[in-house]
PDB file of N, CA and C in Angstrom:
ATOM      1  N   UNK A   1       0.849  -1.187   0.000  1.00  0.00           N
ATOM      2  CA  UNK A   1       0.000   0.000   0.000  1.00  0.00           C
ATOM      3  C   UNK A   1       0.887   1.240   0.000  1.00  0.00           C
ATOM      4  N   UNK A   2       0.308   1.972  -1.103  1.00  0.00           N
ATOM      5  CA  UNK A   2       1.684   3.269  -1.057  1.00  0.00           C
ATOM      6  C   UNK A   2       1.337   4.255   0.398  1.00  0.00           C
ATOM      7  N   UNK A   3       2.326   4.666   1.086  1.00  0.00           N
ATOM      8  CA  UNK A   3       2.252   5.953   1.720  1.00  0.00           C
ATOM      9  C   UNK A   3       1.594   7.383   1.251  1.00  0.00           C
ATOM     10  N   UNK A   4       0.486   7.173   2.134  1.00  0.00           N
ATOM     11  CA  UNK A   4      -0.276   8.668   1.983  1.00  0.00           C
ATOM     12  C   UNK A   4       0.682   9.838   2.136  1.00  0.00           C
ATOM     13  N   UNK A   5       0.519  10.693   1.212  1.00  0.00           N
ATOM     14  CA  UNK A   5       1.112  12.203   1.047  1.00  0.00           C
ATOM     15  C   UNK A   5       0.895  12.903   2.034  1.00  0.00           C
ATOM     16  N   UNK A   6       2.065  13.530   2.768  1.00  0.00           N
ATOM     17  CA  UNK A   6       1.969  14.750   3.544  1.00  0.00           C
ATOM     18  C   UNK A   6       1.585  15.984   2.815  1.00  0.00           C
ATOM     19  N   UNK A   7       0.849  16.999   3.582  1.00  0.00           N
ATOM     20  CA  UNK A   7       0.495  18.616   2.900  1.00  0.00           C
ATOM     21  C   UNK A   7       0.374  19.747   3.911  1.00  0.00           C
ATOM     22  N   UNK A   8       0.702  20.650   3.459  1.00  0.00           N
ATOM     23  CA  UNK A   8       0.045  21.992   4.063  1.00  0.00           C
ATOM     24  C   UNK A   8      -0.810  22.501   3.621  1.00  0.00           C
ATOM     25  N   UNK A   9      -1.328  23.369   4.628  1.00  0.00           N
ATOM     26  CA  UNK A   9      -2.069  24.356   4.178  1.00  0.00           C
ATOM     27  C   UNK A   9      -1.745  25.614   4.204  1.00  0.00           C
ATOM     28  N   UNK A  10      -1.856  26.457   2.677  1.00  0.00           N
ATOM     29  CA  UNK A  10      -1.532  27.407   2.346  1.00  0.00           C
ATOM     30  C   UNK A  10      -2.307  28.409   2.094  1.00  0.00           C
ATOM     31  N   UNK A  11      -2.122  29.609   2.216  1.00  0.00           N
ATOM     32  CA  UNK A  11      -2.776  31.021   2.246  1.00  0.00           C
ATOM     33  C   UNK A  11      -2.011  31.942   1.415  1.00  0.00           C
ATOM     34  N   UNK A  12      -3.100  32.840   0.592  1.00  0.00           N
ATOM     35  CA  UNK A  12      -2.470  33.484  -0.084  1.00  0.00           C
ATOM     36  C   UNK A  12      -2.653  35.056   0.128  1.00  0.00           C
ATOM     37  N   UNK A  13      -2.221  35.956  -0.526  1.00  0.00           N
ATOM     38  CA  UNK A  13      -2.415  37.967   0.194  1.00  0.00           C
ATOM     39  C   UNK A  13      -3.981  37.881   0.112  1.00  0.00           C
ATOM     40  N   UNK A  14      -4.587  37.804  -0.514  1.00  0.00           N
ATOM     41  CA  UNK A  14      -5.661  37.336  -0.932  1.00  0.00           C
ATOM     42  C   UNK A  14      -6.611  36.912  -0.061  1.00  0.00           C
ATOM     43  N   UNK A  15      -6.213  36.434   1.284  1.00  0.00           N
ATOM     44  CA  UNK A  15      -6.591  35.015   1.847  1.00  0.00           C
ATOM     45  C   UNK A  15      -7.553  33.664   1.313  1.00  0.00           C
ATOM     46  N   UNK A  16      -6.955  33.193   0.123  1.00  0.00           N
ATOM     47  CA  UNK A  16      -7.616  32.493  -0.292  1.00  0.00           C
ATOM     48  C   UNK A  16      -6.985  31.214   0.419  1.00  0.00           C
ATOM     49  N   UNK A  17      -7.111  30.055   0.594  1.00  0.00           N
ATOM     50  CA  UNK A  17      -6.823  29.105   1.017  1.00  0.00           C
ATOM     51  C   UNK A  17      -6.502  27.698   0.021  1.00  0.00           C
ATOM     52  N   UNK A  18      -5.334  26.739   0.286  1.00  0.00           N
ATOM     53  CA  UNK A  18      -5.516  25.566  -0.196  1.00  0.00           C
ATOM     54  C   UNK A  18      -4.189  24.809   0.336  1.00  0.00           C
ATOM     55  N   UNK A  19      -4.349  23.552  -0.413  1.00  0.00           N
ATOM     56  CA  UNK A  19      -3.036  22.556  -0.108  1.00  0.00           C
ATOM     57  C   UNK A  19      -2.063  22.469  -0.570  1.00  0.00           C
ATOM     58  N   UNK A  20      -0.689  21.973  -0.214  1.00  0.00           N
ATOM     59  CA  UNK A  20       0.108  21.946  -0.936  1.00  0.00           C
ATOM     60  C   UNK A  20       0.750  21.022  -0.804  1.00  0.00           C
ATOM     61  N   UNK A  21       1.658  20.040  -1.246  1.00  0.00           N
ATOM     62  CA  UNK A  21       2.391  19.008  -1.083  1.00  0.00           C
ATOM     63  C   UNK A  21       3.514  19.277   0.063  1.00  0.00           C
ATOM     64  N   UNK A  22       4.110  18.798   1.143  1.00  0.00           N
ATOM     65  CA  UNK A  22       4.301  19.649   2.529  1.00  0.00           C
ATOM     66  C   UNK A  22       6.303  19.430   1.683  1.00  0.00           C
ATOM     67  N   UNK A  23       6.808  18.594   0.836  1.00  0.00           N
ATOM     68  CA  UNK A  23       8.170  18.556   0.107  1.00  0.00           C
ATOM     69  C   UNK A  23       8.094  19.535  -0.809  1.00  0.00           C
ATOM     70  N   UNK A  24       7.196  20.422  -1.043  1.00  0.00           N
ATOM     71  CA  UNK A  24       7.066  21.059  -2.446  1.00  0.00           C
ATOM     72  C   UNK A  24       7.347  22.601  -2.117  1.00  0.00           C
ATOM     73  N   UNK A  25       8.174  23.025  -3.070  1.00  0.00           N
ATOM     74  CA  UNK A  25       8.270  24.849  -3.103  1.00  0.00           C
ATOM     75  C   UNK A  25       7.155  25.567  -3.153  1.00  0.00           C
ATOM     76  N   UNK A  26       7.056  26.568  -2.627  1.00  0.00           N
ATOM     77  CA  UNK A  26       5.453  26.994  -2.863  1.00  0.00           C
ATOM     78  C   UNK A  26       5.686  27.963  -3.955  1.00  0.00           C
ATOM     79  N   UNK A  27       4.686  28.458  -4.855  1.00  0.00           N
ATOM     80  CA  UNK A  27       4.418  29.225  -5.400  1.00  0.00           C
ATOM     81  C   UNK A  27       4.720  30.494  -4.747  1.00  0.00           C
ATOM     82  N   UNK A  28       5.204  31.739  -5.656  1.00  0.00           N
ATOM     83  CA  UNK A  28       5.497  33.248  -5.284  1.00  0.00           C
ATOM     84  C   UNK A  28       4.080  33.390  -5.025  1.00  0.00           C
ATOM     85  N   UNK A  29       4.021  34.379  -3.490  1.00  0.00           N
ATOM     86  CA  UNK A  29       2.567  34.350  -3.235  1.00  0.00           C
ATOM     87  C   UNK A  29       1.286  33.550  -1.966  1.00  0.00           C
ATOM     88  N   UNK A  30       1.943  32.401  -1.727  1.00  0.00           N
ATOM     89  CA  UNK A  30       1.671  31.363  -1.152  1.00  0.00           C
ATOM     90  C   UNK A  30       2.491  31.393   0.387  1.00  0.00           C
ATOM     91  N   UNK A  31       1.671  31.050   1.376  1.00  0.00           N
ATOM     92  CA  UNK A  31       2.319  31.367   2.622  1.00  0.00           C
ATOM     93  C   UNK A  31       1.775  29.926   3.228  1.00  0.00           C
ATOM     94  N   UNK A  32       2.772  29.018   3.962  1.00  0.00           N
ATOM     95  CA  UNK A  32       2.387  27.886   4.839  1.00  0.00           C
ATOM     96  C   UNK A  32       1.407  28.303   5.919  1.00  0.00           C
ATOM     97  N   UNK A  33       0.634  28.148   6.530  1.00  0.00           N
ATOM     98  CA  UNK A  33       0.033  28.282   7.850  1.00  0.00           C
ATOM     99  C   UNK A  33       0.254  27.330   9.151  1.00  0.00           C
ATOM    100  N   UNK A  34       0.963  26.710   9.008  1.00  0.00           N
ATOM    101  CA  UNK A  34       1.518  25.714  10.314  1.00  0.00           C
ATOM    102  C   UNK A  34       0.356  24.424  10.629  1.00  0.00           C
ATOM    103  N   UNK A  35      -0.113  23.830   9.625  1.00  0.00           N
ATOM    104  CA  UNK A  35      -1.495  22.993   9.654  1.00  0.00           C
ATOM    105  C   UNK A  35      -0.663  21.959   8.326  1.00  0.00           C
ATOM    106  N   UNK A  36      -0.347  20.888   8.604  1.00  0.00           N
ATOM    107  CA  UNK A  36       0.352  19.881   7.449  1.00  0.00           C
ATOM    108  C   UNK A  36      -0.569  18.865   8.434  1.00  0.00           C
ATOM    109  N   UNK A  37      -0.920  17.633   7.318  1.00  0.00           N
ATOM    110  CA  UNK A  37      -1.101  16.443   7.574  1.00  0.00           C
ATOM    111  C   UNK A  37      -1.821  15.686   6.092  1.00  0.00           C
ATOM    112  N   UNK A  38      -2.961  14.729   6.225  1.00  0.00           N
ATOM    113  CA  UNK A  38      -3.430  14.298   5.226  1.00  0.00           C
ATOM    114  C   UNK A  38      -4.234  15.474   4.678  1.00  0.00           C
ATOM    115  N   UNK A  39      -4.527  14.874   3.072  1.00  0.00           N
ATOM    116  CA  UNK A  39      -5.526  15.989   2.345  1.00  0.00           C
ATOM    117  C   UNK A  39      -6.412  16.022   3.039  1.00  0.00           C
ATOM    118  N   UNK A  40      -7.155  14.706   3.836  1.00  0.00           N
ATOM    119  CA  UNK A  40      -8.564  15.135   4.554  1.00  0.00           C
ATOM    120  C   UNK A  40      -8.152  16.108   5.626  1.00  0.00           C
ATOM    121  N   UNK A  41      -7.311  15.874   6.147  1.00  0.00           N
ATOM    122  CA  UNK A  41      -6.739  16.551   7.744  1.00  0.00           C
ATOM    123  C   UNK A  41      -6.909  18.473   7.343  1.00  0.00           C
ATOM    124  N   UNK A  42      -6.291  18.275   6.167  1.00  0.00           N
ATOM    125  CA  UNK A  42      -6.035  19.584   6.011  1.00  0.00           C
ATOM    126  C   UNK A  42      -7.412  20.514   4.848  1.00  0.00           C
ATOM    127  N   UNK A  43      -8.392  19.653   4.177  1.00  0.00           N
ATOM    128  CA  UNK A  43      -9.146  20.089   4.147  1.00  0.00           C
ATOM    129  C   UNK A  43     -10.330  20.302   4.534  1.00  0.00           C
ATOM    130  N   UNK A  44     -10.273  19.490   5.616  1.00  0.00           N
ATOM    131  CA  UNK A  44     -11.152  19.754   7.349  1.00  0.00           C
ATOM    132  C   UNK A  44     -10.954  21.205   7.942  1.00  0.00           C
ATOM    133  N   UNK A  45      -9.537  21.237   7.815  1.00  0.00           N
ATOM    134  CA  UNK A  45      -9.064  22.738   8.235  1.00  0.00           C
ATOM    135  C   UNK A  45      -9.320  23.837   7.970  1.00  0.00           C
ATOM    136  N   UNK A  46      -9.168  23.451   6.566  1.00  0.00           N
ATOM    137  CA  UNK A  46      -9.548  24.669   5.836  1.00  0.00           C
ATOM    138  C   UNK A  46     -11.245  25.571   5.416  1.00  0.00           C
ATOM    139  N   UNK A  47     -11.811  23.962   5.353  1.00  0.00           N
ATOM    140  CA  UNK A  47     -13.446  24.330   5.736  1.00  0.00           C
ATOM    141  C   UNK A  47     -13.726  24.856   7.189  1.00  0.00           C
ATOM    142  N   UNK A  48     -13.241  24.544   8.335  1.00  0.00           N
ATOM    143  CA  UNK A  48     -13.529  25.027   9.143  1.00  0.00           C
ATOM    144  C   UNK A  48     -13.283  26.959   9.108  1.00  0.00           C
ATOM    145  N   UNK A  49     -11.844  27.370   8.523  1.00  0.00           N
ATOM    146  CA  UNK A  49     -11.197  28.276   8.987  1.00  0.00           C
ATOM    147  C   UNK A  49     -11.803  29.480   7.965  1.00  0.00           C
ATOM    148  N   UNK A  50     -12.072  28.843   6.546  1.00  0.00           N
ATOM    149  CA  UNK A  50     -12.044  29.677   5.527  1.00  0.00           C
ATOM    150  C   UNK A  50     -13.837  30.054   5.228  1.00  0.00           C
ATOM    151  N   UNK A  51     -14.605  30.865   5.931  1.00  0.00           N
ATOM    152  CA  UNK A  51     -16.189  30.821   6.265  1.00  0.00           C
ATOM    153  C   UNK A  51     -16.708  31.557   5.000  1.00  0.00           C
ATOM    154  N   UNK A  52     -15.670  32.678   4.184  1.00  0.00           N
ATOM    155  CA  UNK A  52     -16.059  33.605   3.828  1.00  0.00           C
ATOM    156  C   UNK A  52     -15.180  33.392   2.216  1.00  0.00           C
ATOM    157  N   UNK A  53     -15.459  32.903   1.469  1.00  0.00           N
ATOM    158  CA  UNK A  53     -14.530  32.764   0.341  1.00  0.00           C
ATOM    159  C   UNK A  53     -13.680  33.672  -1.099  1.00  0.00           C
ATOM    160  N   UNK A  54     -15.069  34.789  -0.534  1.00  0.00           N
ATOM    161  CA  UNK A  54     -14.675  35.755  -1.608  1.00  0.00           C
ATOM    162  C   UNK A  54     -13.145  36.747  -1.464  1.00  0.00           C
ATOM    163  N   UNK A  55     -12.411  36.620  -1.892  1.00  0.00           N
ATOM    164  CA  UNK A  55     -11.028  36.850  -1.966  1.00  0.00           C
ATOM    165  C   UNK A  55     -11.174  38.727  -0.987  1.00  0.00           C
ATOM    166  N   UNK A  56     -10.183  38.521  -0.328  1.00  0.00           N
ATOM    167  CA  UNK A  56      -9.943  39.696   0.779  1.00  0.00           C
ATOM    168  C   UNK A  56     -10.664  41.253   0.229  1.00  0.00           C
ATOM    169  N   UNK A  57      -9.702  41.450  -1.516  1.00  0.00           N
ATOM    170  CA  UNK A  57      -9.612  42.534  -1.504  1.00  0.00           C
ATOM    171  C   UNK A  57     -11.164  43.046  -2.302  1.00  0.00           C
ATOM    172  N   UNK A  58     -12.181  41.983  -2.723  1.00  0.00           N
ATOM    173  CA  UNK A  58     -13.604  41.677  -2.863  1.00  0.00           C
ATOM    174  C   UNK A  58     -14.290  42.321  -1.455  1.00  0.00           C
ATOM    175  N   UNK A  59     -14.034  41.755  -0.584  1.00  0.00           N
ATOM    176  CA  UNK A  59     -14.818  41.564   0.673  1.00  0.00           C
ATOM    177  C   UNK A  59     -14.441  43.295   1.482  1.00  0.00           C
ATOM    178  N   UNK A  60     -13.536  43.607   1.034  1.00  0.00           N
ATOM    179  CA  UNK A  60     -12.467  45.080   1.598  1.00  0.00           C
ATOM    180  C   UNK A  60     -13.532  45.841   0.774  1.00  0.00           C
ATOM    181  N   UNK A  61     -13.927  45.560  -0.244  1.00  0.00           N
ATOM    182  CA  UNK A  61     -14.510  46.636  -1.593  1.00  0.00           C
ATOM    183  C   UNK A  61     -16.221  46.557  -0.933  1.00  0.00           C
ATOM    184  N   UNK A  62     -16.187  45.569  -0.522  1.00  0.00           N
ATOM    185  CA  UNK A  62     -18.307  45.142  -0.359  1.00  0.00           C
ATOM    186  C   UNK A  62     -18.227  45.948   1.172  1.00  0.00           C
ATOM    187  N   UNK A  63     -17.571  46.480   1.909  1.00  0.00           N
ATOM    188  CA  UNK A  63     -17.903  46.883   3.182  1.00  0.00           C
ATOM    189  C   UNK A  63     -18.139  48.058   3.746  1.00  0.00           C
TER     190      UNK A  63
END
């Protein structure tokens, strides 16, 4: 049985949210948040954390 992939979860200026492979360079842009484990682990996380999806500078403009 192969070994399940480690990941983070990543945030962007934006605060948009997603995963990333936890061996992998991130993209210019992309910030770790200290939350690595399985894809479910970490997109548990991210549903919990991320309530509001419309990108920061959207949500800055609607207020």
């Amino acid at each position: 049985m192969p070994e399940a992939n480690v990941y983070d979860v990543v945030r962007n200026d934006e605060e948009q949210y997603s995963l990333w492979e936890a061996d992998r360079e991130l993209p210019t842009g992309w910030y770790r948040q200290g939350v690595r484990g399985t894809r479910e682990e970490c997109l548990a996380h991210i549903d919990q954390v991320w309530t509001d999806i419309r990108p920061r500078s959207v949500r800055e403009r609607q207020a």
